[in-house]
Protein backbone atom coordinates (compact mmCIF):
# COMPACT_ATOMS: atom_id res chain seq x y z
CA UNK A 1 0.00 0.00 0.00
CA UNK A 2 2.51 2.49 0.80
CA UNK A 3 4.12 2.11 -2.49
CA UNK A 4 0.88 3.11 -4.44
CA UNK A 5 0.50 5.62 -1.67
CA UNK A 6 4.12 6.81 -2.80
CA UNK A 7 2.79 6.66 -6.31
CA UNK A 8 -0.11 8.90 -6.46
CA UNK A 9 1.90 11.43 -4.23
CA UNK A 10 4.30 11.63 -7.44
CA UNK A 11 1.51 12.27 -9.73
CA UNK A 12 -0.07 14.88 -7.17
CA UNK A 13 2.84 16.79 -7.03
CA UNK A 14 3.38 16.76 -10.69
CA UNK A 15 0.36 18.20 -11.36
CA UNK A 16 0.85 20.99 -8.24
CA UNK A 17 4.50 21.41 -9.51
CA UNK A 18 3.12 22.09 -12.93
CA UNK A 19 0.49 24.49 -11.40
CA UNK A 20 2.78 26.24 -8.47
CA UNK A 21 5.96 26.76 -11.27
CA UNK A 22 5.71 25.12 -14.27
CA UNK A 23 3.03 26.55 -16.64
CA UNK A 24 4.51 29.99 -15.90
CA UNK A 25 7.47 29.85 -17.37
CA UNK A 26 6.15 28.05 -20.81
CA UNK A 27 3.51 30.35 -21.02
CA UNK A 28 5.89 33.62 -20.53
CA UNK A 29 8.45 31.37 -23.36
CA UNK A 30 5.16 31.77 -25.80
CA UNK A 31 4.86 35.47 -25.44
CA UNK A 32 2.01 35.59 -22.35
CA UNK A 33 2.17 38.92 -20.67
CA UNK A 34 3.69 38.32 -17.23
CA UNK A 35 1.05 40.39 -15.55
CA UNK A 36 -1.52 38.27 -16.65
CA UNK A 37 1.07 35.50 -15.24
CA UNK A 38 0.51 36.10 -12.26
CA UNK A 39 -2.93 35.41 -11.90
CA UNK A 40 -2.30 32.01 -12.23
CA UNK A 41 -1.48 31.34 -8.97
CA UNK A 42 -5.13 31.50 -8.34
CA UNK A 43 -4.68 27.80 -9.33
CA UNK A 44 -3.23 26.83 -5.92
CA UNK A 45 -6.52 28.09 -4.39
CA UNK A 46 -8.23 24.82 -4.20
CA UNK A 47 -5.61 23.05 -2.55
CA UNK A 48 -6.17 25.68 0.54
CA UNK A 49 -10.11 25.21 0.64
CA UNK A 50 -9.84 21.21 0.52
CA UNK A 51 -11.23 21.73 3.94
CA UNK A 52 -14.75 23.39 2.37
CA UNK A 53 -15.39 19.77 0.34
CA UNK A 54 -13.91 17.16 2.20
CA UNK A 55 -16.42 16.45 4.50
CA UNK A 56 -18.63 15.71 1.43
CA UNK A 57 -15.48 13.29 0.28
CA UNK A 58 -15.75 11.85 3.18
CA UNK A 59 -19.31 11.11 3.57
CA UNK A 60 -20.29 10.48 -0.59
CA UNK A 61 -19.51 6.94 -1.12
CA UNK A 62 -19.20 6.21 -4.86
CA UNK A 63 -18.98 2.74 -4.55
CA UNK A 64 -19.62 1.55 -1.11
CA UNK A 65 -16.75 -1.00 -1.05
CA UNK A 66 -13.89 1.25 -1.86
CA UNK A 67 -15.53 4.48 -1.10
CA UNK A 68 -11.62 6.17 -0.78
CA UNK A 69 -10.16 4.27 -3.99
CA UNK A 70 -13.12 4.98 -5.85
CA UNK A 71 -12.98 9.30 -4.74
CA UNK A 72 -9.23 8.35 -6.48
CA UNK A 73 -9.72 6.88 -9.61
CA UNK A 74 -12.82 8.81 -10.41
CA UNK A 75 -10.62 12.32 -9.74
CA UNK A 76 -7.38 11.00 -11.17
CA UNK A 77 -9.72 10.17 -14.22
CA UNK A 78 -11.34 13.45 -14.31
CA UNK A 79 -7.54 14.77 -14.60
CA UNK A 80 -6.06 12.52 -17.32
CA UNK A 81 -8.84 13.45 -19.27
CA UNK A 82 -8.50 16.90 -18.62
CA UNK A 83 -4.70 17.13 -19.12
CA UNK A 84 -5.19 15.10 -22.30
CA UNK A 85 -7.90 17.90 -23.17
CA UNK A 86 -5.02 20.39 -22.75
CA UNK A 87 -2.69 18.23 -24.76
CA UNK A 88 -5.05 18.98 -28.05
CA UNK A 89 -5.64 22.18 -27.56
CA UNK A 90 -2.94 23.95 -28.64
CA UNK A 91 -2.98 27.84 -29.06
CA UNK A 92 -5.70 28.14 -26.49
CA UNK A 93 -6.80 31.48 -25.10
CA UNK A 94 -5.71 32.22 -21.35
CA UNK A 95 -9.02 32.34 -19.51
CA UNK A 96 -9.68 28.56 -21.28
CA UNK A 97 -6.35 27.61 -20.14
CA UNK A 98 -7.11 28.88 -16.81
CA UNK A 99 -10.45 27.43 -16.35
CA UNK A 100 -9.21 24.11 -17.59
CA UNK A 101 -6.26 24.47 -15.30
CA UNK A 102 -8.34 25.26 -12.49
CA UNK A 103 -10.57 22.37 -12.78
CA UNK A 104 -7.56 20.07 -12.90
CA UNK A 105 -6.43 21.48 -9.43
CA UNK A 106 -9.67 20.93 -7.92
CA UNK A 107 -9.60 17.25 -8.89
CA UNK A 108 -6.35 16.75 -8.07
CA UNK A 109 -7.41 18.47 -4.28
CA UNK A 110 -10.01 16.20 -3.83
CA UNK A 111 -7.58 13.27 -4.78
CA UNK A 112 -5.05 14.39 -2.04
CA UNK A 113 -8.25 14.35 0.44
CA UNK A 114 -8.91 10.88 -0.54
CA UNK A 115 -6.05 9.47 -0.53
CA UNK A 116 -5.15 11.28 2.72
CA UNK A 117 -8.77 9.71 4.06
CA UNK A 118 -6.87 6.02 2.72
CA UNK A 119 -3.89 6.73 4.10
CA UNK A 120 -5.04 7.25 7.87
CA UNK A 121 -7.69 4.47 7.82
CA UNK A 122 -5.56 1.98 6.22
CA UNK A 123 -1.52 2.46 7.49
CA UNK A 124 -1.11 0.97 11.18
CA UNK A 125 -0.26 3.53 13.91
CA UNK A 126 3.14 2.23 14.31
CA UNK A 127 3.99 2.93 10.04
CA UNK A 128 2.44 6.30 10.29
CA UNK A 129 5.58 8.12 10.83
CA UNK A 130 7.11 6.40 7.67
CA UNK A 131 4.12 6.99 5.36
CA UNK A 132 4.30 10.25 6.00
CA UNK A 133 7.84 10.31 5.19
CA UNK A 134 7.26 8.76 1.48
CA UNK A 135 4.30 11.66 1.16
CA UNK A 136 6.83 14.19 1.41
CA UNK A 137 9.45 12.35 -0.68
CA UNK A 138 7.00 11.37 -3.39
CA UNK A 139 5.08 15.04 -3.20
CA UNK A 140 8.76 16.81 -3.39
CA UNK A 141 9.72 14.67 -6.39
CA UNK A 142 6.41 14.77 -8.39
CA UNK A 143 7.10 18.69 -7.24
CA UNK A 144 10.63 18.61 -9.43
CA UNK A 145 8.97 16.70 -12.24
CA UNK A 146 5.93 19.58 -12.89
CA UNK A 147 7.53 22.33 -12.48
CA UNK A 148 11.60 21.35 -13.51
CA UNK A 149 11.36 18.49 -16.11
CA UNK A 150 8.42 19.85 -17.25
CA UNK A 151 9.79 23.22 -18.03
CA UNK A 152 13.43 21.80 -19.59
CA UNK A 153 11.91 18.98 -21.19
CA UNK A 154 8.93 21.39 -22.95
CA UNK A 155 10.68 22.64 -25.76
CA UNK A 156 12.12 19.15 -27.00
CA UNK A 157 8.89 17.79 -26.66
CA UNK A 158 6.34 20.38 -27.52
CA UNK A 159 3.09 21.08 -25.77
CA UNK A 160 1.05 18.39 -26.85
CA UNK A 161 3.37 15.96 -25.73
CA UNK A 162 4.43 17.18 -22.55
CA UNK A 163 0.65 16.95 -21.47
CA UNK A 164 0.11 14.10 -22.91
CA UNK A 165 3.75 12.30 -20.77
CA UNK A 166 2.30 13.95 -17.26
CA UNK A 167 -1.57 12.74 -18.14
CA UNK A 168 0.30 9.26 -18.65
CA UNK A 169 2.24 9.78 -15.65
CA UNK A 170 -0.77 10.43 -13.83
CA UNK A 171 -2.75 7.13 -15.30
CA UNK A 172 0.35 5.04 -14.67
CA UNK A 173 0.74 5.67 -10.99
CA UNK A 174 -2.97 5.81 -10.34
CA UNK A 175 -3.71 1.61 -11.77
CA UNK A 176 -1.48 0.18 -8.79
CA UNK A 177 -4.59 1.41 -5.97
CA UNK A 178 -7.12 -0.27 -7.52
CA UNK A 179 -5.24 -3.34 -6.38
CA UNK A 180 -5.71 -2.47 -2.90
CA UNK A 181 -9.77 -2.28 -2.80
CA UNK A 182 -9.91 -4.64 -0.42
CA UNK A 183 -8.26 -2.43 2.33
CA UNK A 184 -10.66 0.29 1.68
């Protein structure tokens, strides 16, 4: 369990890395006026007010067997879709960007309250400690893949498939919980 946990932490903090640092700078590299820039950090907003929804995480059961596992696959789906959705778009005007952006980051929240809700019903006391540890590793290096691979890797691999890679990224760590619906 802790390994998928350690997964899904790597595609979280891709997607906050890519959110928090990484768009900027592409976006500024394709003539974006930096003003308008920095608006986008409106996009960390719904990681701060995961407080205002996860009650309703935690009491919604999508499928009453896996009621955690299922908040994850249904948000982590909701974001591969949505980053492959960005993939195509191409020249895309700012406030679509944004308001694609912005639902990404609220799906990605409710993810990290899910998987948080997982993580303290399912690790034993005694492994708490630890599990936190691999959240911080995994966050810190999906972190360095959104905002720093993503940025030096960009112009190699152009903007379709840079989204396309993280929506991957995102699909391939997300397929190891639904082997643990059992624990749910």
């Amino acid at each position: 369990l802790l390994v998928q946990i350690g997964l899904l932490y790597v595609s979280f903090g891709a997607i906050f890395g890519i959110l928090q640092g990484g768009l900027q700078p592409i976006l500024r590299a394709q003539g974006v006026d930096v003003g308008a820039l920095g608006l986008l950090a409106a996009l960390l907003l719904p990681f701060g007010l995961t407080f205002l929804w996860a009650p309703l995480v935690d009491r919604i059961a999508i499928n009453p067997r896996a009621p955690r596992i299922a908040w994850i696959i249904l948000t982590q789906a909701i974001v591969v879709g949505l980053l492959v959705v960005v993939a195509f778009l191409g020249d895309v005007s700012l406030p679509v960007l944004f308001v694609l952006a912005l639902m990404i980051a609220f799906a990605a929240a409710t993810m990290d309250v899910a998987l948080d809700a997982l993580t303290s019903k399912s690790i034993a006391p005694a492994d708490r400690a630890f599990a936190g540890g691999i959240k911080v590793w995994s966050l810190a290096l999906g972190s360095m893949i959104g905002s720093g691979l993503f940025v030096a890797l960009f112009h190699r691999a152009g903007w379709t498939n840079i989204f396309l890679s993280v929506a991957f990224l995102t699909l391939a760590t997300t397929l190891p919980i639904l082997t643990q619906a059992r624990r749910d």
